[in-house]
C-alpha atoms as a PDB file:
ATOM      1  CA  UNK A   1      25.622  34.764  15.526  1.00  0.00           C
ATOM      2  CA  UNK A   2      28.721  32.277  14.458  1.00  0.00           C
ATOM      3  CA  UNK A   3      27.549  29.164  11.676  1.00  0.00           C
ATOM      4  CA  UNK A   4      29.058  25.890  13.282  1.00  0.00           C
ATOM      5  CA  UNK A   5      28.557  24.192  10.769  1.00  0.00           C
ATOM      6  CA  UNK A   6      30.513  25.592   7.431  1.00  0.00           C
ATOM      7  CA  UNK A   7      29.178  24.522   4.108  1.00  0.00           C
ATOM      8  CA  UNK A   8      31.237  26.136   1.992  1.00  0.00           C
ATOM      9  CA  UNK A   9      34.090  23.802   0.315  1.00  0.00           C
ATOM     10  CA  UNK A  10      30.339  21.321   0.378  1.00  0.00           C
ATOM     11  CA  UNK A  11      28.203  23.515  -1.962  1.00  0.00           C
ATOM     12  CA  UNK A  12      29.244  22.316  -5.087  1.00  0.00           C
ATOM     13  CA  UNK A  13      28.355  18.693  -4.563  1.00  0.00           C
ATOM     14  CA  UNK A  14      25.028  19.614  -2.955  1.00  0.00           C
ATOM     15  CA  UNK A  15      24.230  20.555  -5.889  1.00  0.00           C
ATOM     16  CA  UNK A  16      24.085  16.627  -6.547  1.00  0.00           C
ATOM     17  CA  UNK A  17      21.930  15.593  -3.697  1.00  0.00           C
ATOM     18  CA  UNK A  18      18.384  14.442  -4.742  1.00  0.00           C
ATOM     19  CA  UNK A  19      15.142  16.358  -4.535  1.00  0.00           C
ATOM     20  CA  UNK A  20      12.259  15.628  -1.862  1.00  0.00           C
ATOM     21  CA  UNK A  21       9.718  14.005  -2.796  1.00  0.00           C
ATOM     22  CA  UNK A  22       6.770  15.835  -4.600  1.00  0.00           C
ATOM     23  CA  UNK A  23       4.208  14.387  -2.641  1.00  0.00           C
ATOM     24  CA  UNK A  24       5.496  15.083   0.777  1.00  0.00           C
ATOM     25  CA  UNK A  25       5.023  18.558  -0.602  1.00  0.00           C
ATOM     26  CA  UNK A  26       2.198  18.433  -1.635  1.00  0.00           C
ATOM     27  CA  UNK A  27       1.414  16.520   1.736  1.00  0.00           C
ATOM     28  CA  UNK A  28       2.618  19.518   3.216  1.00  0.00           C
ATOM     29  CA  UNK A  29       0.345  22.133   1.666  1.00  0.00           C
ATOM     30  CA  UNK A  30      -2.427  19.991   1.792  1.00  0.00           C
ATOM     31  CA  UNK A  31      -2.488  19.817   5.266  1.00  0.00           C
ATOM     32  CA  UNK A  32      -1.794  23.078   5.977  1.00  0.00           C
ATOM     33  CA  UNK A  33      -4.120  25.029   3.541  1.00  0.00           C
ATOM     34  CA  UNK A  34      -1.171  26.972   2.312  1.00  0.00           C
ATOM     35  CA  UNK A  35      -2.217  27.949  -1.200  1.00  0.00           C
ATOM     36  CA  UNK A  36      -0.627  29.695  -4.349  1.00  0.00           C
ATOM     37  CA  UNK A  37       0.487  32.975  -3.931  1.00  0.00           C
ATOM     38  CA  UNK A  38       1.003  32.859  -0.257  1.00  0.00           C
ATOM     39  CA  UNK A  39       4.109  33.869   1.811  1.00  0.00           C
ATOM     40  CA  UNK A  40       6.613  30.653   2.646  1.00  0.00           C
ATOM     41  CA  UNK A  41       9.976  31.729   3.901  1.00  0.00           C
ATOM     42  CA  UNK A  42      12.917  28.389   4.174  1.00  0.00           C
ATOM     43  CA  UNK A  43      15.398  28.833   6.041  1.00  0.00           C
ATOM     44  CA  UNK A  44      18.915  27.243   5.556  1.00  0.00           C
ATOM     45  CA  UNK A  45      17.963  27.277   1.803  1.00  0.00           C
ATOM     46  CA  UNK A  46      21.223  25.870   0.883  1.00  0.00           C
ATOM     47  CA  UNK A  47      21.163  25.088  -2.690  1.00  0.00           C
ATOM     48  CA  UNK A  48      17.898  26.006  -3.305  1.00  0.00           C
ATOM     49  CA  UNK A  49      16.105  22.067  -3.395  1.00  0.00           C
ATOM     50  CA  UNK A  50      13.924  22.838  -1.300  1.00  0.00           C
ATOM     51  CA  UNK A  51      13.387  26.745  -2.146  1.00  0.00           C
ATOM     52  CA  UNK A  52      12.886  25.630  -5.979  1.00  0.00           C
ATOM     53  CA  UNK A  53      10.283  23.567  -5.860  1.00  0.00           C
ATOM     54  CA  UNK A  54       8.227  25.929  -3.244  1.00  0.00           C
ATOM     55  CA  UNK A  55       8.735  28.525  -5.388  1.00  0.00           C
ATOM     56  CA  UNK A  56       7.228  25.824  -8.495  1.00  0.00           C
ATOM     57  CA  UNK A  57       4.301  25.402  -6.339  1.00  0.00           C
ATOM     58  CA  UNK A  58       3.582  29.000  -6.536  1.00  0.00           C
ATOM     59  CA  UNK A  59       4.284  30.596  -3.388  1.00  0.00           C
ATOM     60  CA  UNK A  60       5.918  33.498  -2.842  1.00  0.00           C
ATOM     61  CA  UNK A  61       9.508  32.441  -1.136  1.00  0.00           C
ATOM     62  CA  UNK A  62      11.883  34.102   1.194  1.00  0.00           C
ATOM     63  CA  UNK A  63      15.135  31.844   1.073  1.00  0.00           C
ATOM     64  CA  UNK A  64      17.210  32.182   4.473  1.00  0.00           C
ATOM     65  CA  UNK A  65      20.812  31.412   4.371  1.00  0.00           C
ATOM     66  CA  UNK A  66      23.764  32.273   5.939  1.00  0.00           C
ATOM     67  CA  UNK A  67      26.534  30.529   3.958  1.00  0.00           C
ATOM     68  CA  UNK A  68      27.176  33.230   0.406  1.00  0.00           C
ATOM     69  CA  UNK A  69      28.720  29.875  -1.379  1.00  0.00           C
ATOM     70  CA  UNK A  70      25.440  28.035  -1.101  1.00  0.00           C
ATOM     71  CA  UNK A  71      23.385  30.644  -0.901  1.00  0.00           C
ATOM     72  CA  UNK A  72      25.404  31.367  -4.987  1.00  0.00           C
ATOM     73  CA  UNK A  73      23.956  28.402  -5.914  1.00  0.00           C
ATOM     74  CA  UNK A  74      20.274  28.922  -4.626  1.00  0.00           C
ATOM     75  CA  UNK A  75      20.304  32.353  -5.816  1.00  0.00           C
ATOM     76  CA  UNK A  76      21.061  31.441  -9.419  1.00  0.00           C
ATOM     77  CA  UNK A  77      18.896  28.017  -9.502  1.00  0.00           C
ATOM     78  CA  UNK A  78      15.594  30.119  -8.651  1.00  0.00           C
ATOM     79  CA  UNK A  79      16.065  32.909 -10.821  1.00  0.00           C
ATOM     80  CA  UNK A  80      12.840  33.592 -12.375  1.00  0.00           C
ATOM     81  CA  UNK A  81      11.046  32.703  -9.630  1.00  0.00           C
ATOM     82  CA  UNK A  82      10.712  35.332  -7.623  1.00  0.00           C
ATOM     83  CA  UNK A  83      12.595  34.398  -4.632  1.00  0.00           C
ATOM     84  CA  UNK A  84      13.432  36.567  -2.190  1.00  0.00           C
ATOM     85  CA  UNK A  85      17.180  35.909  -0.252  1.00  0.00           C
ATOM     86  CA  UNK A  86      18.135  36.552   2.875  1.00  0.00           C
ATOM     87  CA  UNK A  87      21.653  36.968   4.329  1.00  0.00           C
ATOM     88  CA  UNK A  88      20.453  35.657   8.037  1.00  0.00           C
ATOM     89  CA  UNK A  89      20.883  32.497  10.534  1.00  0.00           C
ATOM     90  CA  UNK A  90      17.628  30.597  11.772  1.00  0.00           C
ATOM     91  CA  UNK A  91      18.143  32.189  15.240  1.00  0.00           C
ATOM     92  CA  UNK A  92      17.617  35.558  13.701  1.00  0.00           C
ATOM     93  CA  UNK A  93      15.928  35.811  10.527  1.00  0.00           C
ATOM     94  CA  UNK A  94      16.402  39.920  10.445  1.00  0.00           C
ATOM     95  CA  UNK A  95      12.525  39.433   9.063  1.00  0.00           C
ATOM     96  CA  UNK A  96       9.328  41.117  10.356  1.00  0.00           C
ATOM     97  CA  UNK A  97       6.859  39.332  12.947  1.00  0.00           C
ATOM     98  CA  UNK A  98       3.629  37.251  11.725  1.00  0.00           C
ATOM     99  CA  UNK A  99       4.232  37.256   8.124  1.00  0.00           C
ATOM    100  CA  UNK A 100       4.675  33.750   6.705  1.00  0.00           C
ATOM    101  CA  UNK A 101       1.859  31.415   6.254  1.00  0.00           C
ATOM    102  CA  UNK A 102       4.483  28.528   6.428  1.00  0.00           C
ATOM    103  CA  UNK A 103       8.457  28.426   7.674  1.00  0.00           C
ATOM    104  CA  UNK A 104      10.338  25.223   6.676  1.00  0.00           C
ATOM    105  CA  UNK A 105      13.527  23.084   7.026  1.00  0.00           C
ATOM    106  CA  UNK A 106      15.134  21.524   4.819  1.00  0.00           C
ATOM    107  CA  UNK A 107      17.676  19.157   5.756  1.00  0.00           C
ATOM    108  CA  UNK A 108      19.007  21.835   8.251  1.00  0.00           C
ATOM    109  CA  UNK A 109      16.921  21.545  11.273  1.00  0.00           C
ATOM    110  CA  UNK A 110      19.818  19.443  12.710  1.00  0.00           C
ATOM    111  CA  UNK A 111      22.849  22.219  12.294  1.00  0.00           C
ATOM    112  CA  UNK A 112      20.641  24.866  14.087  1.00  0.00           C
ATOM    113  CA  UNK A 113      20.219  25.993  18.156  1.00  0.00           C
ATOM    114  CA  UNK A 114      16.481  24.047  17.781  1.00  0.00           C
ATOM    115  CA  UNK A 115      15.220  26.413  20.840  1.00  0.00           C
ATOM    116  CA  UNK A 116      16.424  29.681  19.550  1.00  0.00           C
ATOM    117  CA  UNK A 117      15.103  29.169  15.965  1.00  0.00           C
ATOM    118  CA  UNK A 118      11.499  27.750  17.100  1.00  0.00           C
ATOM    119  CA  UNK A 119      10.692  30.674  19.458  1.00  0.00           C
ATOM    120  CA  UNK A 120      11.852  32.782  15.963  1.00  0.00           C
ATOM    121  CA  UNK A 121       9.734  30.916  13.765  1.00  0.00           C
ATOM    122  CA  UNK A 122       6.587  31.529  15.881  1.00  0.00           C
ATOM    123  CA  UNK A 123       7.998  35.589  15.744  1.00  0.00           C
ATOM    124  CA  UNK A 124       8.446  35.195  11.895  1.00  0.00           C
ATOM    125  CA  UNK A 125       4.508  33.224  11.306  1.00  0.00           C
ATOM    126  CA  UNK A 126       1.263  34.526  10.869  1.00  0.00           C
ATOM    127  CA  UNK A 127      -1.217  33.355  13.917  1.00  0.00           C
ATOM    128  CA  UNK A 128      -1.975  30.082  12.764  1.00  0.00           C
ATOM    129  CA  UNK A 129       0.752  29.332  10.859  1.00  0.00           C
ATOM    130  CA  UNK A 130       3.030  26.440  10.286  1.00  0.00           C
ATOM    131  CA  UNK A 131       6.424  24.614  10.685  1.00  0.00           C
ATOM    132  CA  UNK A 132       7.448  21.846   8.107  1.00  0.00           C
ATOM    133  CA  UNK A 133      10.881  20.286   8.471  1.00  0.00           C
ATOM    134  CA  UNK A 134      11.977  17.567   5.797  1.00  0.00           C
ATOM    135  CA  UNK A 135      14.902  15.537   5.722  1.00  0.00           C
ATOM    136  CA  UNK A 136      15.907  13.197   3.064  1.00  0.00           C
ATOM    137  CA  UNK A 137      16.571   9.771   4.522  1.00  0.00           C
ATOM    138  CA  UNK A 138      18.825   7.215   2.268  1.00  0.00           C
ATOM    139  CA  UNK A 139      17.146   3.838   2.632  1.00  0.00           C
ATOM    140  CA  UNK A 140      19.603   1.610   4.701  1.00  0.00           C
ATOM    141  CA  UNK A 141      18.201  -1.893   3.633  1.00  0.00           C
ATOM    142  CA  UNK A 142      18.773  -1.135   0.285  1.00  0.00           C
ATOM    143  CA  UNK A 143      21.365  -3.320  -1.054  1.00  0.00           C
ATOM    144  CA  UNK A 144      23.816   0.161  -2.180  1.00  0.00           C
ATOM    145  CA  UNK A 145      23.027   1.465   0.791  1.00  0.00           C
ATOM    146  CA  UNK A 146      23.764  -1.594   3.367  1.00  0.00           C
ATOM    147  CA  UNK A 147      26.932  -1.664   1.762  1.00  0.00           C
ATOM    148  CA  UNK A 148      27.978   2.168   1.718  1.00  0.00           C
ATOM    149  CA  UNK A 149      26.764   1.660   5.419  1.00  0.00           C
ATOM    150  CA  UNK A 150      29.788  -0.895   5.868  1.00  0.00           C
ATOM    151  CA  UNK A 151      32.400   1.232   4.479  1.00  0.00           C
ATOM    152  CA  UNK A 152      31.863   3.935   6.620  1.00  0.00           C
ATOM    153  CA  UNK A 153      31.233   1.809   9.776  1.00  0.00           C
ATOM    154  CA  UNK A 154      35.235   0.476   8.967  1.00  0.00           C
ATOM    155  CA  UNK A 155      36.476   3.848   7.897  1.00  0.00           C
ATOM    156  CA  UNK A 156      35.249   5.608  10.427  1.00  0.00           C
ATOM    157  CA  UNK A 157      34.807   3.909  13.587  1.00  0.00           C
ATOM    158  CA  UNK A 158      31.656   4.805  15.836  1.00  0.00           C
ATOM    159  CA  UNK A 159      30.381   7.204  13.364  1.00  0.00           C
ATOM    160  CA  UNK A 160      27.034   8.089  14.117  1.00  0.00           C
ATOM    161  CA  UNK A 161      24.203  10.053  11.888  1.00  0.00           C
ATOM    162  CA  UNK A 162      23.788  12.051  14.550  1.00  0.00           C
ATOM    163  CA  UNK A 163      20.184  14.241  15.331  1.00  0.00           C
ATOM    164  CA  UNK A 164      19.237  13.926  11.485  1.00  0.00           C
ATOM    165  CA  UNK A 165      17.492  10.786  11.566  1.00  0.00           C
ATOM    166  CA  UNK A 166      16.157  11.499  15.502  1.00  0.00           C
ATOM    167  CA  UNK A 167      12.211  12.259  15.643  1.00  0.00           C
ATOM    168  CA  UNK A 168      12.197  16.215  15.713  1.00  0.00           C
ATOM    169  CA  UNK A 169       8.820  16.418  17.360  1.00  0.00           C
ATOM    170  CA  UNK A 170      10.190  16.463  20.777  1.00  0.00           C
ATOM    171  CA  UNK A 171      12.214  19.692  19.997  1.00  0.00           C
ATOM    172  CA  UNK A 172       9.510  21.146  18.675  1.00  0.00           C
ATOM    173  CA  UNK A 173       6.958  20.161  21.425  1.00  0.00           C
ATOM    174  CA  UNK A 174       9.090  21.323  23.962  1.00  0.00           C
ATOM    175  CA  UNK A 175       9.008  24.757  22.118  1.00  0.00           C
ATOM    176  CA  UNK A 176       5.568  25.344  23.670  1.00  0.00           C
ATOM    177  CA  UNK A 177       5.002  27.387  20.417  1.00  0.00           C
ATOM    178  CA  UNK A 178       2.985  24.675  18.178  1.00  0.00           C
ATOM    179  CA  UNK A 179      -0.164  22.104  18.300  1.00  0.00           C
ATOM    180  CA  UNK A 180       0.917  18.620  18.464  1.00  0.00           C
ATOM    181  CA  UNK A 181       3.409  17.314  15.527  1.00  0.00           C
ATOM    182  CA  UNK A 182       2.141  15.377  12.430  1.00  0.00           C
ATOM    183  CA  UNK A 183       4.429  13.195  11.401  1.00  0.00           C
ATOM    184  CA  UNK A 184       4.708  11.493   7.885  1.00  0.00           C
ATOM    185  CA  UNK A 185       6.814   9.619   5.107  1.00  0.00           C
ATOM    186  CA  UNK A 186       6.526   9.543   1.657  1.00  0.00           C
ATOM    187  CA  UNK A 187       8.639   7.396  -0.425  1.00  0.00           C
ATOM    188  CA  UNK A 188      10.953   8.707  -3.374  1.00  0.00           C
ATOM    189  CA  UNK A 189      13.554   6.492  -5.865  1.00  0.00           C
ATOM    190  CA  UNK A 190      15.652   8.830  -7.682  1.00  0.00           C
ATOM    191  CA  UNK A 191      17.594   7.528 -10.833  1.00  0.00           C
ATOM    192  CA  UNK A 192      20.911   8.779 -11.037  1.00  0.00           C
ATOM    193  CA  UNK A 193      24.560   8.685 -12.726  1.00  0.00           C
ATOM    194  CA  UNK A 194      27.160   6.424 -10.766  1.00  0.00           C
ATOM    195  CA  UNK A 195      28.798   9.445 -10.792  1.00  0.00           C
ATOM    196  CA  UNK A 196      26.723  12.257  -9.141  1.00  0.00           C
ATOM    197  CA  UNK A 197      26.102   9.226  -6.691  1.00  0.00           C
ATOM    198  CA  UNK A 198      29.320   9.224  -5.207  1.00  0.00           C
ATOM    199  CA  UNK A 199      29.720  13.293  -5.751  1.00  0.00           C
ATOM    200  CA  UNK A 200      26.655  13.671  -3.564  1.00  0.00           C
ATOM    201  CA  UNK A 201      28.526  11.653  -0.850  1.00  0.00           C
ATOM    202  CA  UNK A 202      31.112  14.710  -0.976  1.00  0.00           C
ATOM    203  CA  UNK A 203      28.477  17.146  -0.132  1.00  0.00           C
ATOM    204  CA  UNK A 204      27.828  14.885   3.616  1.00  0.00           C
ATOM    205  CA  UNK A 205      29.107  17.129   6.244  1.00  0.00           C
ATOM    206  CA  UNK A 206      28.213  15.010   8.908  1.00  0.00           C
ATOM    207  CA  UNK A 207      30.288  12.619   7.814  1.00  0.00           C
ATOM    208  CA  UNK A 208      33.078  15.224   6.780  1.00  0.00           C
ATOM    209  CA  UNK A 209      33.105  16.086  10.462  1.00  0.00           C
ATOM    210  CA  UNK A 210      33.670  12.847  11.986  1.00  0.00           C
ATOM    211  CA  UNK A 211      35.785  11.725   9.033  1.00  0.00           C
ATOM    212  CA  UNK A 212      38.149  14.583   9.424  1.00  0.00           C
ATOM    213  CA  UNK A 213      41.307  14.715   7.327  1.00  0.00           C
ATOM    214  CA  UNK A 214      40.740  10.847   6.249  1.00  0.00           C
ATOM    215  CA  UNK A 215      37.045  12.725   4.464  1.00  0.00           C
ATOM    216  CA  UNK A 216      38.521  11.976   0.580  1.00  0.00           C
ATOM    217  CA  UNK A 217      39.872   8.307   1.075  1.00  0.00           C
ATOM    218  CA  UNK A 218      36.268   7.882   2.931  1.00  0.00           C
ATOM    219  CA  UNK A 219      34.842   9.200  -0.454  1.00  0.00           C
ATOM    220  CA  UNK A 220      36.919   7.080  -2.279  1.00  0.00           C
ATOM    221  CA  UNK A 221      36.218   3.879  -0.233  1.00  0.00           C
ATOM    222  CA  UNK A 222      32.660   4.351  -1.073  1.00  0.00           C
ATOM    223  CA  UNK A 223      33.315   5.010  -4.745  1.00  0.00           C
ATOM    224  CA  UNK A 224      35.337   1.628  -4.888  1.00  0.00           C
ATOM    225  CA  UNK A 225      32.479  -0.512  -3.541  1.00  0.00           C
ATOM    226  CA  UNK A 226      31.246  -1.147  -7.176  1.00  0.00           C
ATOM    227  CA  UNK A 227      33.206  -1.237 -10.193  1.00  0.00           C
ATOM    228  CA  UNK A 228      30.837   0.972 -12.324  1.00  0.00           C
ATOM    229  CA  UNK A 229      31.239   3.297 -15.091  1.00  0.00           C
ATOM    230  CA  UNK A 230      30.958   6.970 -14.253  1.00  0.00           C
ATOM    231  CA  UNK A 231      27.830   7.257 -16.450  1.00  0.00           C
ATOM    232  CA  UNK A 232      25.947   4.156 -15.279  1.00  0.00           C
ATOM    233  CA  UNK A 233      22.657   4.726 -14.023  1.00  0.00           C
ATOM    234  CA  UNK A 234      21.466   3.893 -10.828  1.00  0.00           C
ATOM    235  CA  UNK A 235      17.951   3.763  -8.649  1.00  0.00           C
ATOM    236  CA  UNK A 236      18.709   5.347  -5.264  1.00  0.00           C
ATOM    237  CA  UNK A 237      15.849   4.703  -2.747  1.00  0.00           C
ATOM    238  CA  UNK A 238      14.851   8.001  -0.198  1.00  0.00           C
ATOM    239  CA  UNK A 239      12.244   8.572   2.376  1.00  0.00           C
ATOM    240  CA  UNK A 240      11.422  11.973   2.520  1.00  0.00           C
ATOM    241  CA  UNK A 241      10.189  12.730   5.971  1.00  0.00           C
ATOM    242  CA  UNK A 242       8.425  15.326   7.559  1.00  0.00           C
ATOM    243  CA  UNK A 243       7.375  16.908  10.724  1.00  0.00           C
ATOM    244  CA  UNK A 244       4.374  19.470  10.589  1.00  0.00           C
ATOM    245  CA  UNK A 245       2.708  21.441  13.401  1.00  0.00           C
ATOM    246  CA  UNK A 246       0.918  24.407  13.301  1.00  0.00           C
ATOM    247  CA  UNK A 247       1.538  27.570  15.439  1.00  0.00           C
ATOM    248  CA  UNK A 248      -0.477  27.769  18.817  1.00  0.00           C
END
């Protein structure tokens, strides 16, 4: 199956994006029941953010990804840890029916055919199992963020987040494969360089798609609206949020 969405001149600066926060993970397993030592298997690993701190919780992790420059990354940052990587899309995983306790998303829900991959996930869990997908959601009203917000609103006329900040739960309603969605948010500020700010901005391919060729001045527009030194320290303000169901 062709990848729309190509991540590969992005996976350096994902590398800069922030983590999810802890306790929407732990949230997550709490909920759920999955415990230590079980089988979790996230798919459009990436990077690894998500993958890493699964595998830190103790489960046992199969890492989906199609793209081999991310998937470089990921494969290096949870060395050690036991996780498993697979060369696969979400529509077809290449893995063998009812065997995770949990599948998740993280942060690429939104790049995937939603209909296709849910009717795989239910192949890919164990009866009972369950469905997390997280996103991490920059908090507009933030002062930083209202005014990043601006930039790109001038620089790139009628640019739109697209389904990333929709509610997933109708998609995965309308799967017919899971009990009804529980839906949460837990709050995370991230301290960060002024620097790795901005780089993080590089990794956006949402934004690198509607930006087109004009993607670096954009970057550069948003570097330029504060005159900070590259090591400054900044709090950035997330919401990580989730959506949760359990297999039928």
């Amino acid at each position: 199956m062709q990848v729309e969405w190509d991540y590969t001149e992005l996976a350096d600066a994902y590398l800069r994006r922030p983590a999810y926060a802890e306790a929407a993970i732990d949230e997550i397993l709490l909920r759920s029941g999955v415990q230590t030592g079980q089988p979790v298997c996230d798919i459009g690993a990436g990077t690894g953010t998500l993958t890493v701190a699964l595998a830190q919780c103790g489960l046992k992790v199969t890492a989906v990804e199609p793209n081999a420059a991310m998937a470089a990354h990921g494969r290096r940052r949870t060395a050690g840890h036991g996780v498993t990587w697979v060369d696969a899309v979400a529509e077809a995983t290449t893995l063998p029916d009812q065997t995770f306790a949990l599948v998740t998303f993280g942060s690429s829900f939104n790049v995937i055919q939603r209909s296709e991959a849910l009717q795989e996930v239910a192949r890919i869990l164990q009866p009972a199992g369950w469905i997390a997908c997280l996103f991490n959601h920059r908090v507009l009203d933030d002062p930083l963020q209202n005014t990043v917000q601006e930039v790109i609103a001038r620089e790139v006329p009628g640019f739109s987040h697209g389904s990333r900040r929709e509610d997933q739960s109708p998609y995965i309603t309308e799967s017919g494969a899971f009990h009804p969605v529980q839906a949460f948010v837990r709050p995370v500020t991230h301290r960060m360089s002024w620097a790795d700010y901005v780089e993080a901005w590089r990794s956006h391919c949402t934004l690198k798609r509607q930006a087109g060729e004009r993607f670096p001045e954009v970057i550069e527009a948003i570097a330029a609206v504060e005159n900070r030194e590259p090591e400054t320290m900044i709090d950035v303000p997330y919401e990580t949020r989730v959506w949760l169901a359990q297999r039928l």
